[in-house]
C-alpha atoms as a PDB file:
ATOM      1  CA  UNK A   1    -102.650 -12.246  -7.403  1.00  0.00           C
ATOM      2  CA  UNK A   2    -103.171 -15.516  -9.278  1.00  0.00           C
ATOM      3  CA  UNK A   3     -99.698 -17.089  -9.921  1.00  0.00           C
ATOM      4  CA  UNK A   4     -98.556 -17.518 -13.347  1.00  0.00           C
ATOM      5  CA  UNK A   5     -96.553 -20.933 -14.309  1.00  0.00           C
ATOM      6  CA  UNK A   6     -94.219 -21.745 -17.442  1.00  0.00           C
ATOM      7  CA  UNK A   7     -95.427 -25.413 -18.417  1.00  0.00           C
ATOM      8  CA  UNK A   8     -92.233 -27.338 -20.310  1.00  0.00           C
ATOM      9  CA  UNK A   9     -93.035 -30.622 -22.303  1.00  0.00           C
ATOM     10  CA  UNK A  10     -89.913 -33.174 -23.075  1.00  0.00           C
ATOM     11  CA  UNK A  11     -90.075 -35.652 -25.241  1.00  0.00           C
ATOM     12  CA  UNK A  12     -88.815 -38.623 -25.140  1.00  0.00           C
ATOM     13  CA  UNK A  13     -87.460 -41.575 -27.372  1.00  0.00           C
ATOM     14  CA  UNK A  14     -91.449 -42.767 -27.029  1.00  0.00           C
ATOM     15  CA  UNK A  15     -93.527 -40.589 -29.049  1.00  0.00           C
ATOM     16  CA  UNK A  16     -96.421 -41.825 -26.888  1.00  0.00           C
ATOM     17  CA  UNK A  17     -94.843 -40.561 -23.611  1.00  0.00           C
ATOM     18  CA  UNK A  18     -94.152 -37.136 -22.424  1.00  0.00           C
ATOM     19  CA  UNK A  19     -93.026 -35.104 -19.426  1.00  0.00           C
ATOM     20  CA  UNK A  20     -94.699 -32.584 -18.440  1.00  0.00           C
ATOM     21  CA  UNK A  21     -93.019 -29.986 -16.178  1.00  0.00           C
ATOM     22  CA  UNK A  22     -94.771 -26.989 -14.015  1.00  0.00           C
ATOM     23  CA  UNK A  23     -91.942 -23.607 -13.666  1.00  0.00           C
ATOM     24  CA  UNK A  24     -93.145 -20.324 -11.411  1.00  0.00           C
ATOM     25  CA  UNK A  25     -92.810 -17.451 -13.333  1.00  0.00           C
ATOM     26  CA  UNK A  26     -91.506 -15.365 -10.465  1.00  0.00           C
ATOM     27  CA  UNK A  27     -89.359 -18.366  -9.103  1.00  0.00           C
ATOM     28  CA  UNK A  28     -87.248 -18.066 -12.854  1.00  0.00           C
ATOM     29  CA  UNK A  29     -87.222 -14.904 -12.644  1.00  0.00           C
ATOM     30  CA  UNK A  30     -85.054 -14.642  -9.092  1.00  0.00           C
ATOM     31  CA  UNK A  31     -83.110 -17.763 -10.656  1.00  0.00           C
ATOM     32  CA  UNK A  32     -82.015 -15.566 -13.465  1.00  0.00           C
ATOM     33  CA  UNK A  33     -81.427 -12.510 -11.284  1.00  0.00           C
ATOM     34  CA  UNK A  34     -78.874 -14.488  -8.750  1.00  0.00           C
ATOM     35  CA  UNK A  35     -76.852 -16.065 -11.700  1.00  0.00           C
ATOM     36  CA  UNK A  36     -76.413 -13.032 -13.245  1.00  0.00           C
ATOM     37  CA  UNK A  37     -75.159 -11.203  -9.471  1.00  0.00           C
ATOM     38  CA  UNK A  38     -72.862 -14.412  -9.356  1.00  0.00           C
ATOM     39  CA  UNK A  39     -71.751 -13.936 -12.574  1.00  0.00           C
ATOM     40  CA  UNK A  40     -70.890 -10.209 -12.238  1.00  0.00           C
ATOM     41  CA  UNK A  41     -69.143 -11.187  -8.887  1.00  0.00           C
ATOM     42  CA  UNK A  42     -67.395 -13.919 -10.607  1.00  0.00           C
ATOM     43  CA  UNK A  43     -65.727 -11.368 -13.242  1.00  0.00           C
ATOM     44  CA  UNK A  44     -65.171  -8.854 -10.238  1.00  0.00           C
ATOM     45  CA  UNK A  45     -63.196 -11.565  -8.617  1.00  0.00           C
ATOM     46  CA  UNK A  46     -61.637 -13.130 -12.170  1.00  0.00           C
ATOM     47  CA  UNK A  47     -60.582  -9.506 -12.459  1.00  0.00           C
ATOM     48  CA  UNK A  48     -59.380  -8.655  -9.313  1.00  0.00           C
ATOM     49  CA  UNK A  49     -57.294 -11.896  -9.048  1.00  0.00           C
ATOM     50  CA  UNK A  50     -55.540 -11.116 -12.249  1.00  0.00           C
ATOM     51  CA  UNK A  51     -54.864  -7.606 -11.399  1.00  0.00           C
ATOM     52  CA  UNK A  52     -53.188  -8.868  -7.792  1.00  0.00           C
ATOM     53  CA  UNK A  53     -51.409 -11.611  -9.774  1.00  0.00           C
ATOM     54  CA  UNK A  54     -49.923  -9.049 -12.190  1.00  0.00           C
ATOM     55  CA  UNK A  55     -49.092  -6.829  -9.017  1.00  0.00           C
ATOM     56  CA  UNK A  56     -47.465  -9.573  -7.411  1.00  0.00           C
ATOM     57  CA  UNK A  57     -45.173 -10.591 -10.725  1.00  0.00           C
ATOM     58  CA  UNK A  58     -44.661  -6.762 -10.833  1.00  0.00           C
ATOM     59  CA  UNK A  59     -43.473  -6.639  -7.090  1.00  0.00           C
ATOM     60  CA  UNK A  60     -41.299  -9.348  -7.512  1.00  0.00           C
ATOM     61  CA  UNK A  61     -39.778  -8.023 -10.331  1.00  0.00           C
ATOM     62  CA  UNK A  62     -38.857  -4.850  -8.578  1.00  0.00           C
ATOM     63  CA  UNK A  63     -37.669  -6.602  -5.576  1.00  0.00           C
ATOM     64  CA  UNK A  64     -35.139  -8.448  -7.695  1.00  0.00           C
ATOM     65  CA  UNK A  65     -34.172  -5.215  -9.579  1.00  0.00           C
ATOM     66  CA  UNK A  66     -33.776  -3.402  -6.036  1.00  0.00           C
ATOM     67  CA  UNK A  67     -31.620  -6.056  -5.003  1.00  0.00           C
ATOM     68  CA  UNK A  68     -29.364  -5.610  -8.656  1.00  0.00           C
ATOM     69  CA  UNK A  69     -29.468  -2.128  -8.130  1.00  0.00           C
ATOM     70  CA  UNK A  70     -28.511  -2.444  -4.210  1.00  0.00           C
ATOM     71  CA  UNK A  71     -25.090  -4.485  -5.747  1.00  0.00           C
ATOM     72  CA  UNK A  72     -24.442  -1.592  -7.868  1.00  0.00           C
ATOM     73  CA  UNK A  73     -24.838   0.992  -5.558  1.00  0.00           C
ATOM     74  CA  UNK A  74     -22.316  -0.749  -3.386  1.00  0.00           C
ATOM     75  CA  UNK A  75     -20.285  -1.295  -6.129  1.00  0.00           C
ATOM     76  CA  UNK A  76     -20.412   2.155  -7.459  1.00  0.00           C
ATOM     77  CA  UNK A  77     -19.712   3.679  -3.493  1.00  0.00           C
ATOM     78  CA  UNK A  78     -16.932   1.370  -2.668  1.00  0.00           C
ATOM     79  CA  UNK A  79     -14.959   2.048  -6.583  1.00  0.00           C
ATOM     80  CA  UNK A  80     -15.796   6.032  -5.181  1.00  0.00           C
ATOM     81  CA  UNK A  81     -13.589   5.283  -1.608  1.00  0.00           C
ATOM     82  CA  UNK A  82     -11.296   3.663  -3.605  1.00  0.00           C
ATOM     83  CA  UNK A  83     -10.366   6.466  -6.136  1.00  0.00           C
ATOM     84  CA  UNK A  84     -10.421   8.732  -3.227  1.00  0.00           C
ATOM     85  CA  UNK A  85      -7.929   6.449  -1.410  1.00  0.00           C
ATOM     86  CA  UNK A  86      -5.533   6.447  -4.273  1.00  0.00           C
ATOM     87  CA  UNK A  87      -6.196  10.648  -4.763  1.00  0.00           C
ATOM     88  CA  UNK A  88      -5.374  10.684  -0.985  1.00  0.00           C
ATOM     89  CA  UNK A  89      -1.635   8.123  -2.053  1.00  0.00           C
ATOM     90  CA  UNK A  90      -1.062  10.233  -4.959  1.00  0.00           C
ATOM     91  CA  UNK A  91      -1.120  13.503  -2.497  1.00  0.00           C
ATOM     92  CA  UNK A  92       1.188  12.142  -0.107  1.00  0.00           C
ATOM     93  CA  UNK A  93       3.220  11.167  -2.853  1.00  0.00           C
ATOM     94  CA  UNK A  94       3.407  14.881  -4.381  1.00  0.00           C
ATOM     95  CA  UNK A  95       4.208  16.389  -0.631  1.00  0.00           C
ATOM     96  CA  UNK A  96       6.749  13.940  -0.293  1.00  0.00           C
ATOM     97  CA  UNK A  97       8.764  14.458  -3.608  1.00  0.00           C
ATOM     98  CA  UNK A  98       8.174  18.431  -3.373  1.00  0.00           C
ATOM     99  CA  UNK A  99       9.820  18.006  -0.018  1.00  0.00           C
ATOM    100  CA  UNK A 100      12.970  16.069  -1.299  1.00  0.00           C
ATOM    101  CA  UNK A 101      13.204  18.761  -4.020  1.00  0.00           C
ATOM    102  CA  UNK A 102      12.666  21.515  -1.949  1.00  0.00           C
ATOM    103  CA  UNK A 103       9.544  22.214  -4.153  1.00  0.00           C
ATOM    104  CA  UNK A 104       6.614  24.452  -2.559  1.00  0.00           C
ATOM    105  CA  UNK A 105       3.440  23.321  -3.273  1.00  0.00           C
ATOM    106  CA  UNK A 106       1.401  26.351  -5.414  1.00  0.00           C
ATOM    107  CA  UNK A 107      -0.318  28.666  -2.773  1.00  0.00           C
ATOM    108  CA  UNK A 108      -4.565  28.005  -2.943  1.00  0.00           C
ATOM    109  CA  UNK A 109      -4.131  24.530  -3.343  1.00  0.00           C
ATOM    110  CA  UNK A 110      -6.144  22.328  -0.662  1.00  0.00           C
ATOM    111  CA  UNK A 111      -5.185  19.043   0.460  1.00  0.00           C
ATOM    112  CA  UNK A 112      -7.029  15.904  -1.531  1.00  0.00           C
ATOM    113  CA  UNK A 113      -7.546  13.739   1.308  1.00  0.00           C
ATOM    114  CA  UNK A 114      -9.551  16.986   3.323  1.00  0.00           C
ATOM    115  CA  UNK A 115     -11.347  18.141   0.206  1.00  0.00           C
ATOM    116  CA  UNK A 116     -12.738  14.430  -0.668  1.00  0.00           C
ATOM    117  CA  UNK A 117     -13.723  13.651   3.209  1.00  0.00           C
ATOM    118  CA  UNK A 118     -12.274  10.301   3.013  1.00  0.00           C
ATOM    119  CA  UNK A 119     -13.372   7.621   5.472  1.00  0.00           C
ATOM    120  CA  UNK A 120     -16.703   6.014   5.653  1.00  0.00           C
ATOM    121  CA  UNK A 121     -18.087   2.210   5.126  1.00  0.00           C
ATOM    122  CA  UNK A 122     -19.429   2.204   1.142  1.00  0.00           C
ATOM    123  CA  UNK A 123     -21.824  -0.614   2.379  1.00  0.00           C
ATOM    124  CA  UNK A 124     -23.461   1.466   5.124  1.00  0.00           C
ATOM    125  CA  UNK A 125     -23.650   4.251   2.536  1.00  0.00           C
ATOM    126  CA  UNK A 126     -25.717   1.984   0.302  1.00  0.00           C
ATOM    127  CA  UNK A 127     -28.088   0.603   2.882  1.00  0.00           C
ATOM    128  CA  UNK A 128     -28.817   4.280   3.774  1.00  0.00           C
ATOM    129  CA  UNK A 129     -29.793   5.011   0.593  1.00  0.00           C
ATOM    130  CA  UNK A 130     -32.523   1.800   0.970  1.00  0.00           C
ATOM    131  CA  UNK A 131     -33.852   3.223   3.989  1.00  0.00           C
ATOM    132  CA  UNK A 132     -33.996   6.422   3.613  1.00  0.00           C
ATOM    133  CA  UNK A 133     -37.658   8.146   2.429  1.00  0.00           C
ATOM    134  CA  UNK A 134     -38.332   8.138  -0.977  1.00  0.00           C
ATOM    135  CA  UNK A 135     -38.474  11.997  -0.570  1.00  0.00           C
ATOM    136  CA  UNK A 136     -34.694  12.072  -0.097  1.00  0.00           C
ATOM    137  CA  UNK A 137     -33.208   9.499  -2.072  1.00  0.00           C
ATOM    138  CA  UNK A 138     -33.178  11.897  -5.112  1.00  0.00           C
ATOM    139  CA  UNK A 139     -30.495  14.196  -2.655  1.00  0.00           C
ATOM    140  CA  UNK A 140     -28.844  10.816  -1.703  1.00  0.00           C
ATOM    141  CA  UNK A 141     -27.926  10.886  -6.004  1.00  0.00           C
ATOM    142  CA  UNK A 142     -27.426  14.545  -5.869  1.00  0.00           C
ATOM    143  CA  UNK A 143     -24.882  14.344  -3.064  1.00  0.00           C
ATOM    144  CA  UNK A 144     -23.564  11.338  -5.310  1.00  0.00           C
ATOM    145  CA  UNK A 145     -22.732  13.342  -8.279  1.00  0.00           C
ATOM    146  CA  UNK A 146     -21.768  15.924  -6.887  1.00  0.00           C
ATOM    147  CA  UNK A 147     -18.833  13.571  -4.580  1.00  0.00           C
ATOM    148  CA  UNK A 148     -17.894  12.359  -8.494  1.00  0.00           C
ATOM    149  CA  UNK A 149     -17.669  15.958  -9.484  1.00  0.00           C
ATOM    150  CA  UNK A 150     -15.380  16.477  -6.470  1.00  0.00           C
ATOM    151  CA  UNK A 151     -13.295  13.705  -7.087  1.00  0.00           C
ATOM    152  CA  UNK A 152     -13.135  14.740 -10.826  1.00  0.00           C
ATOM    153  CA  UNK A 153     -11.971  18.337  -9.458  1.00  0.00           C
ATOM    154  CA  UNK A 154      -8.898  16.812  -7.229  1.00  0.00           C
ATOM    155  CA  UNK A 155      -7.905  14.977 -10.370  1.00  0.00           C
ATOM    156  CA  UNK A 156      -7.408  17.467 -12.412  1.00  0.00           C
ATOM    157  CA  UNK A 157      -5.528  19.283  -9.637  1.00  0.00           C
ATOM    158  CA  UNK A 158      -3.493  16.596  -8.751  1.00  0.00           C
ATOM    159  CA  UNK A 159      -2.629  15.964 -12.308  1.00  0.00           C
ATOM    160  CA  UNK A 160      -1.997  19.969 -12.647  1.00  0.00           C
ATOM    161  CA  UNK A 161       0.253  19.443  -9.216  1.00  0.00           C
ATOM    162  CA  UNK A 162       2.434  16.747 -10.681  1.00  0.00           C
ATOM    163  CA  UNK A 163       3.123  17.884 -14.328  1.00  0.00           C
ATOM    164  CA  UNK A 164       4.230  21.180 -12.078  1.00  0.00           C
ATOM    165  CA  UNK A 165       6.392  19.306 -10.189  1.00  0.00           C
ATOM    166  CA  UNK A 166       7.509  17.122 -13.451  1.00  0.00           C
ATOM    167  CA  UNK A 167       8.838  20.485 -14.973  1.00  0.00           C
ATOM    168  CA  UNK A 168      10.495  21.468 -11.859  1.00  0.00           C
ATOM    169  CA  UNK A 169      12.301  18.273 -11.034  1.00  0.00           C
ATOM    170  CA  UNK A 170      13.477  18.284 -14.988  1.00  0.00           C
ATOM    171  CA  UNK A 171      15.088  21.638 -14.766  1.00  0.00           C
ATOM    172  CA  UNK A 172      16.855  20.424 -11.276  1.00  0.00           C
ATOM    173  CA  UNK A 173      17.895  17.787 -13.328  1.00  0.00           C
ATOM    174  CA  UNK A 174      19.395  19.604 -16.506  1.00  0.00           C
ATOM    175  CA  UNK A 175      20.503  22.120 -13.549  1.00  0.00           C
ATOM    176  CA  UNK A 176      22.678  18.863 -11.731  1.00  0.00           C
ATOM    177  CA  UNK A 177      24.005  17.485 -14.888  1.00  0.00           C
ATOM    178  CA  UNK A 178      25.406  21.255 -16.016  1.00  0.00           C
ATOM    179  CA  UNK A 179      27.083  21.360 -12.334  1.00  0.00           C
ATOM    180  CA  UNK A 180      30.685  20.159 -12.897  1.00  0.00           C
ATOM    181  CA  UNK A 181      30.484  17.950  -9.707  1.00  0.00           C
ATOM    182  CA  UNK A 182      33.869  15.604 -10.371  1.00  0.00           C
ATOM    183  CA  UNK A 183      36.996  15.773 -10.673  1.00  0.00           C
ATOM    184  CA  UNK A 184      38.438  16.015 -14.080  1.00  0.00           C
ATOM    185  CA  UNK A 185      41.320  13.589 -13.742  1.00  0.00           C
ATOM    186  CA  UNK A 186      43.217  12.365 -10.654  1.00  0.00           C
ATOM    187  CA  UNK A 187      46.389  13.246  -9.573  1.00  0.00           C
ATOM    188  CA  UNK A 188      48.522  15.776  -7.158  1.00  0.00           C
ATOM    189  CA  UNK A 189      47.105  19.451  -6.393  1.00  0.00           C
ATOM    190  CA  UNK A 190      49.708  21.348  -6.796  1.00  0.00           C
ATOM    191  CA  UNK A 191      48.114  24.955  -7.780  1.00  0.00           C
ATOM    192  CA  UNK A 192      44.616  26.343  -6.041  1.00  0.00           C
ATOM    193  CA  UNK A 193      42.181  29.054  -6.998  1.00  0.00           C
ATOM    194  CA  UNK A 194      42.944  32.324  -5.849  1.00  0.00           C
ATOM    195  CA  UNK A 195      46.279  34.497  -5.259  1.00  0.00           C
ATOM    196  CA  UNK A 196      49.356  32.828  -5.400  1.00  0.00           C
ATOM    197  CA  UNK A 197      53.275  33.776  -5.995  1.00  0.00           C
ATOM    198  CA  UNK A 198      53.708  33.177 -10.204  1.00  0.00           C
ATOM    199  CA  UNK A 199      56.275  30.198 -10.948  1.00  0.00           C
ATOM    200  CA  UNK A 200      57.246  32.542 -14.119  1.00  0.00           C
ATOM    201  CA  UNK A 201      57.677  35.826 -12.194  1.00  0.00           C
ATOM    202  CA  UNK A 202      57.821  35.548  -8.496  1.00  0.00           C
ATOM    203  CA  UNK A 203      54.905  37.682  -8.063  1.00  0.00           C
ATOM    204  CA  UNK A 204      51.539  37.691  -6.654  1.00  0.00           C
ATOM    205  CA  UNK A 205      48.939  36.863  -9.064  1.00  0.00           C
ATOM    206  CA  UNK A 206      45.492  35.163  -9.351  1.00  0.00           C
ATOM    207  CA  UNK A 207      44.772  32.007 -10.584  1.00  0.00           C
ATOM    208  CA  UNK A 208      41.788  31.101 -12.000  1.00  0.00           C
ATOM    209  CA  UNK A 209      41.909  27.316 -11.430  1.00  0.00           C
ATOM    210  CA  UNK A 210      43.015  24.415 -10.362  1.00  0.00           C
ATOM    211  CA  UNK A 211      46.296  22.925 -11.555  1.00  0.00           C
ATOM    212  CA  UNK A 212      46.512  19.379 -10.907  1.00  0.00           C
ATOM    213  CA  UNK A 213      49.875  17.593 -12.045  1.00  0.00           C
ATOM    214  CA  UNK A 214      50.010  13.850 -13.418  1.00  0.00           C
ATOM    215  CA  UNK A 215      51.962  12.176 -16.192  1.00  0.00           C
ATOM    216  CA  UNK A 216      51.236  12.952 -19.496  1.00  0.00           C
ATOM    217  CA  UNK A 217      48.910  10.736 -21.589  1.00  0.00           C
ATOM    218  CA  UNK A 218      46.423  10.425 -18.404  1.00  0.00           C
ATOM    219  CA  UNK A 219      42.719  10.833 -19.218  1.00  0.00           C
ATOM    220  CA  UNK A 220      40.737  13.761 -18.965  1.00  0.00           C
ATOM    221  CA  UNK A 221      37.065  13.707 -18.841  1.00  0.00           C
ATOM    222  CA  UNK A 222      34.143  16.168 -18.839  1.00  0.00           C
ATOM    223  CA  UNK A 223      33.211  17.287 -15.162  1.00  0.00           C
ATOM    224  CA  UNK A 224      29.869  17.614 -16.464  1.00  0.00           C
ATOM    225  CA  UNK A 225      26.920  17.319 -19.338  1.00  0.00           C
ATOM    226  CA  UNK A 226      27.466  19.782 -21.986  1.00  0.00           C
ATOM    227  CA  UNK A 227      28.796  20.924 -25.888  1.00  0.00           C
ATOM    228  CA  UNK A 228      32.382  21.868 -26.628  1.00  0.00           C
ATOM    229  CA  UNK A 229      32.632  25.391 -27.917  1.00  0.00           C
ATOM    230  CA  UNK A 230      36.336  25.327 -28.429  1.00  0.00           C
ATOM    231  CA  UNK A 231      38.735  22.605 -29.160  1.00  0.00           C
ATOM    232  CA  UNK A 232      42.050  23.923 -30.468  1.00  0.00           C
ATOM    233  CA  UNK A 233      45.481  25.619 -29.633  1.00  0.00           C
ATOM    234  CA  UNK A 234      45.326  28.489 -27.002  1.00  0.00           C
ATOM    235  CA  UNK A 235      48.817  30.662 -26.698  1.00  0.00           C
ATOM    236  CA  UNK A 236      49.940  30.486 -22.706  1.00  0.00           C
ATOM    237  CA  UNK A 237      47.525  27.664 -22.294  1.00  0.00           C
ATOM    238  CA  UNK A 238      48.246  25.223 -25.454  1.00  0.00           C
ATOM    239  CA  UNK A 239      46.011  22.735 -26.855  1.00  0.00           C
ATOM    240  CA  UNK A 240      42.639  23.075 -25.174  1.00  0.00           C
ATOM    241  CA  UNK A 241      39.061  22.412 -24.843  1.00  0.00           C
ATOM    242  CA  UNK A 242      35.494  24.395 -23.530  1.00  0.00           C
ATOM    243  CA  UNK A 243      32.666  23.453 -22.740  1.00  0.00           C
ATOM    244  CA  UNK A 244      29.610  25.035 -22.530  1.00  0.00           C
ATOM    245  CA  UNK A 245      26.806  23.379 -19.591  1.00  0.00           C
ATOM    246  CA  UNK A 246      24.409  25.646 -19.840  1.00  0.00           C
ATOM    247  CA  UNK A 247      23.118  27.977 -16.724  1.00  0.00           C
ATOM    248  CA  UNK A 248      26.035  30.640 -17.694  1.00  0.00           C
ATOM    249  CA  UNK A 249      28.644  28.110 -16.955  1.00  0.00           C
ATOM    250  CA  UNK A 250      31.776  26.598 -18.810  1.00  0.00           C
ATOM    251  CA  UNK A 251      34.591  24.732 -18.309  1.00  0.00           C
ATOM    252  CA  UNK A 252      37.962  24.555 -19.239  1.00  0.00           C
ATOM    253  CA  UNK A 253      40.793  22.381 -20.055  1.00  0.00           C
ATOM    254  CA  UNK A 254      44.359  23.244 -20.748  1.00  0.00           C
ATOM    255  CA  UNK A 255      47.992  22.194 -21.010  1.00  0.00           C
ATOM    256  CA  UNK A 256      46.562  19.128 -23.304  1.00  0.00           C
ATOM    257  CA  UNK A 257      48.476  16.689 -24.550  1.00  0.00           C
ATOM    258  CA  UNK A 258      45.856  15.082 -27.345  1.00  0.00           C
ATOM    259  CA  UNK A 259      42.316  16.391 -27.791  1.00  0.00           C
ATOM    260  CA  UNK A 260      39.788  13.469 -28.456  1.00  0.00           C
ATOM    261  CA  UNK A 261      36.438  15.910 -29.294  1.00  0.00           C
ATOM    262  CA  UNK A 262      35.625  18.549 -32.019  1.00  0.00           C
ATOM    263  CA  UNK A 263      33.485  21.399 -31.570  1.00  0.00           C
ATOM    264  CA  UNK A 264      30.080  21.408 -31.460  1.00  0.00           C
ATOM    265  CA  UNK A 265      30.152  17.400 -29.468  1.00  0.00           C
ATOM    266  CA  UNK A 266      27.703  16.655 -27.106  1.00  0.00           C
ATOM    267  CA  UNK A 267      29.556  15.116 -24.126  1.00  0.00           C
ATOM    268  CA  UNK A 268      28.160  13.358 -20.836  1.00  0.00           C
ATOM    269  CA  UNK A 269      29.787  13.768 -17.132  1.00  0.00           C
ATOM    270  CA  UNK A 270      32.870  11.379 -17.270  1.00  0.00           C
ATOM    271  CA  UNK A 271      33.617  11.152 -20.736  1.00  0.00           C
ATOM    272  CA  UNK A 272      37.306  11.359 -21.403  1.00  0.00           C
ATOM    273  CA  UNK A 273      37.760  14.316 -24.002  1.00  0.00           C
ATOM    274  CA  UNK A 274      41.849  14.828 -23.947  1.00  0.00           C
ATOM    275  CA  UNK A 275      44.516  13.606 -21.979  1.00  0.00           C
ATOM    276  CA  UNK A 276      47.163  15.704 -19.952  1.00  0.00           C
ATOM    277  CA  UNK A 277      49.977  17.259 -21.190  1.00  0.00           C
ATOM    278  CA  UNK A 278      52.757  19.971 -21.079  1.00  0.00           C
ATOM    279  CA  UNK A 279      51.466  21.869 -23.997  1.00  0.00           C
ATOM    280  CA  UNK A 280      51.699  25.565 -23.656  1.00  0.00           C
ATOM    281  CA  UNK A 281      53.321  27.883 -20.836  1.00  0.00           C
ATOM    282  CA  UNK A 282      54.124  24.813 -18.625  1.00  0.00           C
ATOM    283  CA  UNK A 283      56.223  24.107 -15.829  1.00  0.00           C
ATOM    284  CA  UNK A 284      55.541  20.429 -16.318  1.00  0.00           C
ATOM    285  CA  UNK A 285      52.738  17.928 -16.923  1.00  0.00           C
ATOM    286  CA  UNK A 286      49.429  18.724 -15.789  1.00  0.00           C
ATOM    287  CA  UNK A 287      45.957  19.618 -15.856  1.00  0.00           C
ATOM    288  CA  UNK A 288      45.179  23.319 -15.707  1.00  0.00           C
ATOM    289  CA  UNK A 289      40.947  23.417 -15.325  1.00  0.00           C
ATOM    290  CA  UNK A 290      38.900  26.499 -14.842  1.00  0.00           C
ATOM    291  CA  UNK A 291      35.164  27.138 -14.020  1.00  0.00           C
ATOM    292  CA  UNK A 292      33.772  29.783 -15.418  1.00  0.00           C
ATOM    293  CA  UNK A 293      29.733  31.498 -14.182  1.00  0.00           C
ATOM    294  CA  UNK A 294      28.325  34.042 -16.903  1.00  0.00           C
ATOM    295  CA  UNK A 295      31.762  34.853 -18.206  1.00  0.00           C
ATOM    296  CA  UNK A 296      33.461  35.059 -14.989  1.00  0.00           C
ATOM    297  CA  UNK A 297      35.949  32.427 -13.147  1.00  0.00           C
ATOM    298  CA  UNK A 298      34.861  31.018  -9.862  1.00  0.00           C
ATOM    299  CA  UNK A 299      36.608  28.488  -7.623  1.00  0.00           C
ATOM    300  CA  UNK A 300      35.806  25.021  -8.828  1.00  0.00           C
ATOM    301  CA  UNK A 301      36.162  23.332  -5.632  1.00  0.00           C
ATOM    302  CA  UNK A 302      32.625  25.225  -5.038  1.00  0.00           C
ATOM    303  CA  UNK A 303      31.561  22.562  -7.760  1.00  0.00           C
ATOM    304  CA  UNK A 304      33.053  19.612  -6.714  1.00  0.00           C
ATOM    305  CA  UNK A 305      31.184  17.007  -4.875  1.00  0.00           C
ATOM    306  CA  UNK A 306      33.377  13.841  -4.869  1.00  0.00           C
END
């Protein structure tokens, strides 16, 4: 086959003189066909390149945000201990006031600390979530929530606990400061509760209180928290005062020589409300003080604490 040849002619600043070049067909022809296969393996490789650069920004990228979200993680598990530490105070804190006011706990109620499963290194509980298959770290945040939900659970039941124990401890207070616990004044003992011979008669009888003898004039104050229902003259027992605590019991003072509250007065434990006196069927001065329990008199020594 007779070879065919591309002939090229370049001129040159001389008109007169040109050069004359000889070019194989065929040999062009491969020319072309290897700059194009370098070209199209040139864009594979331009492409290729960007694509691993953009995978390698993109990696990078995720490594940092693993690394945030690693932080967080920890973050997030160690705030979790800590709630469940202070869930786990707050219990031992309920037991131990429920024991000094001889409170029972309500029956069904489990303990916080058991419930939560305290314990455990928050750190070690975030690297486990980093190694463990990406198959399981969706249960990893399923067991997560579901620990919040638990912890939100004990809450609420510990909050339920106290305001129980708020409402109890209340009434035991109202209940203390309605128990005539002191004395009403000081001075000599000179009657007790129960039977004794009458100073009038010479026969048995029963007293219903105390009657405890000092000058006249000396102060007499409320044995406990309460409102006087009565503050006015009472035949055998002359000028006298009630109160009413509350719980189905009242006291009473008698013999009075002054009365320093009106009906209706709030008064505290201590507060002087009258002062002794011979007022009344008396012998001499003193203080003639009853306790009284839904209507019916009791020994008030029962009462006293100091």
């Amino acid at each position: 086959m007779k070879k065919r040849y591309l002939t090229l002619f370049v001129l040159t600043n001389d008109a007169s003189k040109t050069k004359q070049f000889k070019l194989q067909v065929n040999a062009l022809k491969a020319v072309a066909a290897v700059s194009v296969a370098l070209f199209i393996v040139f864009a594979f490789i331009l492409v290729d390149y960007t694509r691993l650069k953009g995978n390698a920004l993109e990696l990078s990228r995720l490594q940092k945000e693993t690394t945030a979200q690693k932080i967080e993680l920890q973050g997030l598990f160690g705030k979790i201990k800590g709630v469940e530490a202070e869930l786990a105070k707050l219990n031992v804190f309920d037991r131990k006031l429920r024991i000094i006011a001889n409170i029972e706990k309500p029956k069904g109620e489990g303990r916080v600390d058991a419930v939560l499963g305290l314990g455990g290194d928050s750190s070690k509980d975030a690297d486990e979530y980093f190694t463990t298959p990406k198959s399981k770290v969706g249960d990893l945040v399923k067991d997560m929530h579901s620990e919040l939900n638990d912890i939100e659970g004990r809450a609420k039941e510990q909050e339920k606990s106290f305001a129980e124990l708020h409402e109890q401890l209340m009434k035991q207070s109202s209940l203390l400061a309605a128990t005539p616990s002191i004395w009403p004044v000081r001075g000599w003992l000179t009657s007790r509760f129960g039977q004794r011979t009458s100073p009038y008669t010479g026969l048995p009888q029963i007293h219903k209180g105390l009657d405890i003898a000092n000058k006249v004039g000396t102060p007499v104050v409320a044995s406990a928290d309460g409102i006087v229902i009565k503050s006015a003259w009472e035949n055998n027992l002359g000028k006298t005062v009630i109160i009413r605590h509350g719980y189905g019991v009242t006291t009473t003072y008698a013999h009075l020589s002054e009365i320093g509250v009106r009906v209706g007065q709030k008064v505290k434990r201590g507060q002087k409300i009258a002062a002794v006196g011979n007022t009344g069927r008396s012998t001499g001065p003193h203080l003639h003080y009853q306790v009284a329990l839904n209507g019916v008199e009791v020994n008030p020594d029962k009462y006293i604490l100091e």
